[in-house]
Protein backbone atom coordinates (compact mmCIF):
# COMPACT_ATOMS: atom_id res chain seq x y z
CA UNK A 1 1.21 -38.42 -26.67
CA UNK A 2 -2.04 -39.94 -25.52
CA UNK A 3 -5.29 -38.32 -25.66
CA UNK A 4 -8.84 -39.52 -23.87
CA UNK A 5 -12.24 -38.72 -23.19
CA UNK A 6 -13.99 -40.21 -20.47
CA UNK A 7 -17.51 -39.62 -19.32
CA UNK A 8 -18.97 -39.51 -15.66
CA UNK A 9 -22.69 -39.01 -14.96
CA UNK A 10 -23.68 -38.05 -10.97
CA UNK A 11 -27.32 -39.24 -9.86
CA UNK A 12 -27.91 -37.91 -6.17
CA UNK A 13 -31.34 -38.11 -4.54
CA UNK A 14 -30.82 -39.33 -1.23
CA UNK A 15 -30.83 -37.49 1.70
CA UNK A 16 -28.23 -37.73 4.82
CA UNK A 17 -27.84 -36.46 8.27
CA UNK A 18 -24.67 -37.92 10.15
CA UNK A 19 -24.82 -41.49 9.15
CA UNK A 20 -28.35 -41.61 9.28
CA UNK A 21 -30.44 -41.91 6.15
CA UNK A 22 -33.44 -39.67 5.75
CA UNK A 23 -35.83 -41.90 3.98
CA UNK A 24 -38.56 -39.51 4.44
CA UNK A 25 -37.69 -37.12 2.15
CA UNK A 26 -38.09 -39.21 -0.76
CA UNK A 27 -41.17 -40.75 0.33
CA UNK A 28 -42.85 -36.80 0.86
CA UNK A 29 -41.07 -35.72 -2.69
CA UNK A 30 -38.85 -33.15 -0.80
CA UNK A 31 -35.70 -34.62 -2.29
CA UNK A 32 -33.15 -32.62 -3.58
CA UNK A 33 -32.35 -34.47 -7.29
CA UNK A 34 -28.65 -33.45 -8.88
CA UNK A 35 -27.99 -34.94 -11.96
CA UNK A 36 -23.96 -34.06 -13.53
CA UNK A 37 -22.51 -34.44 -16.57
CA UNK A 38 -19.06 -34.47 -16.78
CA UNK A 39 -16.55 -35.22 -20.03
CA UNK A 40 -12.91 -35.04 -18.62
CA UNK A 41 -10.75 -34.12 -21.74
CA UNK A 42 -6.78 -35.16 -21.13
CA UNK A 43 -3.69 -34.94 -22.45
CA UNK A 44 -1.01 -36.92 -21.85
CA UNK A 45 2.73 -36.43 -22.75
CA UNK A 46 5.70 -39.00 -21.92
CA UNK A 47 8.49 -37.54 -21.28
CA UNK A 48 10.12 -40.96 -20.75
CA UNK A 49 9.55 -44.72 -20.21
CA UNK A 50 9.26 -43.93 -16.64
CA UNK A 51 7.50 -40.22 -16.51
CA UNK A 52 4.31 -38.81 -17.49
CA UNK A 53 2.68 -35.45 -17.41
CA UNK A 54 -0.90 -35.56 -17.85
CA UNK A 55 -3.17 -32.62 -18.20
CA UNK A 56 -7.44 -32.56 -17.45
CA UNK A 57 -9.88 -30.30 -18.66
CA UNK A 58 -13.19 -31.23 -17.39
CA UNK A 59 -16.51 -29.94 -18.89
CA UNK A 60 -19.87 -30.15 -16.84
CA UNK A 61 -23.51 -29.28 -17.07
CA UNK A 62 -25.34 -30.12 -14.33
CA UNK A 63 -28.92 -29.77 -12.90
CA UNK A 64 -30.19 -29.59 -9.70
CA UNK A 65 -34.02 -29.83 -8.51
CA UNK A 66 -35.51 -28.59 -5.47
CA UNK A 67 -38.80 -27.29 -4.07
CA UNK A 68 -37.63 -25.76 -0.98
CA UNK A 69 -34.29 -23.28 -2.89
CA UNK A 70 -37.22 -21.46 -4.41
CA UNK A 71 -41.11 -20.92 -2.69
CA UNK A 72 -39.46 -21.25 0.94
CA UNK A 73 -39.53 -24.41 3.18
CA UNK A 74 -42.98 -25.63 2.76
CA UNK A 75 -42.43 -28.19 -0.08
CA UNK A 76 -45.33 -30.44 0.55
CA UNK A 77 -47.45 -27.61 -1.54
CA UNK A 78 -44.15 -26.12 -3.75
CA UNK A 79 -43.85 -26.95 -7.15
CA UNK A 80 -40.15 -28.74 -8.06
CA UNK A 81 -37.93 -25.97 -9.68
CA UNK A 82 -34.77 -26.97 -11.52
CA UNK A 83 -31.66 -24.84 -11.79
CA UNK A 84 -28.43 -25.60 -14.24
CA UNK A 85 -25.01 -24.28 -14.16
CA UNK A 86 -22.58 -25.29 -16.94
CA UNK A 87 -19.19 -24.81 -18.32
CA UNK A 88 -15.35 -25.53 -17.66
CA UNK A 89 -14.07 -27.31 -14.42
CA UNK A 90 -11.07 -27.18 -12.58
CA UNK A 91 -8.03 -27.93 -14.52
CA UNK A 92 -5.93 -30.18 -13.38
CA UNK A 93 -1.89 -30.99 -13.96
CA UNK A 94 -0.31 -34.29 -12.69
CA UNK A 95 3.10 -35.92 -13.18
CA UNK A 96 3.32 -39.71 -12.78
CA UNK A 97 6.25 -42.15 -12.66
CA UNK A 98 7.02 -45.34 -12.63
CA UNK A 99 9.04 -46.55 -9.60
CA UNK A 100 10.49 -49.70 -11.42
CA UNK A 101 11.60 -49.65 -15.06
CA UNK A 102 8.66 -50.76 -17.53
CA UNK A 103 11.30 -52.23 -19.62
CA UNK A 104 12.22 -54.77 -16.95
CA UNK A 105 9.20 -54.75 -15.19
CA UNK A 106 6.37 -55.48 -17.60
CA UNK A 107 4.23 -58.09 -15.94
CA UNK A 108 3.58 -55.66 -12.44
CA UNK A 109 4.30 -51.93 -11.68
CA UNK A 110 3.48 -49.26 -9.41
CA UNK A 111 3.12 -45.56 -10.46
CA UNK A 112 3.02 -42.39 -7.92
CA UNK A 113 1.71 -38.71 -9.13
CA UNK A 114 1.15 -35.70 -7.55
CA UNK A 115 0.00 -32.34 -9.24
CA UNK A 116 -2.20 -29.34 -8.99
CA UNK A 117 -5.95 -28.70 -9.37
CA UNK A 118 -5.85 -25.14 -10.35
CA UNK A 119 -9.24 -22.73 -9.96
CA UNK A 120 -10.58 -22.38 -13.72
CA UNK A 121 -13.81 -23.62 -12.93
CA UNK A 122 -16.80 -20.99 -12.22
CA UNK A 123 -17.12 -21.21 -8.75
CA UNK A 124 -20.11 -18.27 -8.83
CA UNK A 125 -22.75 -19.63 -11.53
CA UNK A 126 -26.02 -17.98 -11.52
CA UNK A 127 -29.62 -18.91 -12.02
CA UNK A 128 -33.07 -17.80 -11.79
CA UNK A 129 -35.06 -18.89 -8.31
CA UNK A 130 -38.30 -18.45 -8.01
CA UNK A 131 -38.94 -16.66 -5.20
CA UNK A 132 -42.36 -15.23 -3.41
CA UNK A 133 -41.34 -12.00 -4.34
CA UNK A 134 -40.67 -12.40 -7.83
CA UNK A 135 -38.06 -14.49 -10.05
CA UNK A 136 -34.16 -13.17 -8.21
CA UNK A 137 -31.17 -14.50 -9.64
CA UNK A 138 -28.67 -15.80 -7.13
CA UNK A 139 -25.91 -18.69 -6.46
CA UNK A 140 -26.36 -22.19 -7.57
CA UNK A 141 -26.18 -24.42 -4.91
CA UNK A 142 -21.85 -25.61 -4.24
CA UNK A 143 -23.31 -29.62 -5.26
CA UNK A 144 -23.51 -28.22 -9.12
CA UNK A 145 -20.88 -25.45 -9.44
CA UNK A 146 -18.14 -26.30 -11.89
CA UNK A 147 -15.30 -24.63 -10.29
CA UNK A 148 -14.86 -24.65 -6.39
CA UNK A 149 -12.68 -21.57 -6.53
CA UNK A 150 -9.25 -23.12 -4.74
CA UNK A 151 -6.04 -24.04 -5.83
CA UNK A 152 -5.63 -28.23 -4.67
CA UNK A 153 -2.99 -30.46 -4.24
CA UNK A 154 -3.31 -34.00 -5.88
CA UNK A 155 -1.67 -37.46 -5.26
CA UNK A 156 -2.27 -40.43 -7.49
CA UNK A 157 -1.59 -44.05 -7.69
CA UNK A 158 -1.80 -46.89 -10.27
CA UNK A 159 -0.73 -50.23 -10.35
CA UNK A 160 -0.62 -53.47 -12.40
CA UNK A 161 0.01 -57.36 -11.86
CA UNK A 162 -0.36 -60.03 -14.11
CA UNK A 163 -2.47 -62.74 -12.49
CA UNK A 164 -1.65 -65.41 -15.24
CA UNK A 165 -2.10 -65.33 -18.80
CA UNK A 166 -3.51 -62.46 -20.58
CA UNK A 167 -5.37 -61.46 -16.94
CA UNK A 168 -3.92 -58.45 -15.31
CA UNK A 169 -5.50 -56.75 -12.25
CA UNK A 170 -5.37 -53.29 -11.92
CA UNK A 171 -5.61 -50.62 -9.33
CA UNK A 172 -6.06 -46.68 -10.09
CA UNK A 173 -6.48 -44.28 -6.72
């Protein structure tokens, strides 16, 4: 068995449309500003030398800051609003092997997975906008949503060579 905890923190303030960067909107303080958390809890069993099963439980909180989502789309005179959405992600379940024997191979290997992303994640969080009529509670924006609702289909690859002495390069996609 093999446990692990790894951390991942998402800054995004910068505005595209096509590949064209708008520069503007950070300049006039319209950005929208998403900031996620995320600590990816796994689990990983060998079944053999050769074959893994590994499985993810990611936890998020995440914020996102706006002025336009609330007062309407006249942000040079809206005050920034933030709203948060929190909780479990989407669980996911992945089997890896080996393709040469570790045994004989232990200076370079490849691996292969493939698993499932299953749909534990909220996909419907909730949070207060302010809107001209009064404070409404609605959908936070897809961008911060733990969960995206579907059921996915993963493939995985890792791979290690030994350069020369004790320096190894490694490759994870």
């Amino acid at each position: 068995w093999q446990c692990s905890l790894a951390y991942r923190w998402l800054h995004s303030d910068r505005h595209f449309r096509g590949g064209r960067e708008e520069a503007n909107r950070q300049a006039a303080g319209s950005e929208v500003i998403n900031d996620v958390h995320t600590f990816d809890l796994t689990a990983t069993y060998a079944v053999n030398a050769r074959l893994s099963l590994g499985l993810t439980v990611p936890i998020m909180q995440a914020d996102r800051s706006s002025k336009y989502e609330h007062l309407g789309n006249t942000p040079a005179t809206n005050p920034r609003f933030s709203t948060q959405a929190s909780g479990f992600g989407d669980v996911r379940l992945v089997g890896m092997t080996w393709l040469f024997d570790p045994a004989k191979h232990p200076n370079g290997n490849f691996a292969m997975g493939a698993g499932l992303k299953f749909p534990t994640g909220e996909y419907k969080a909730t949070d207060v906008f302010e809107r001209t009529v009064g404070p409404r509670t609605r959908f936070v924006d897809s961008s911060i949503q733990p969960g995206d609702g579907g059921l996915g289909v993963l493939f995985e690859a890792q791979a290690f060579q030994k350069l020369f002495k004790n320096t190894f390069a490694y490759l994870n996609a």
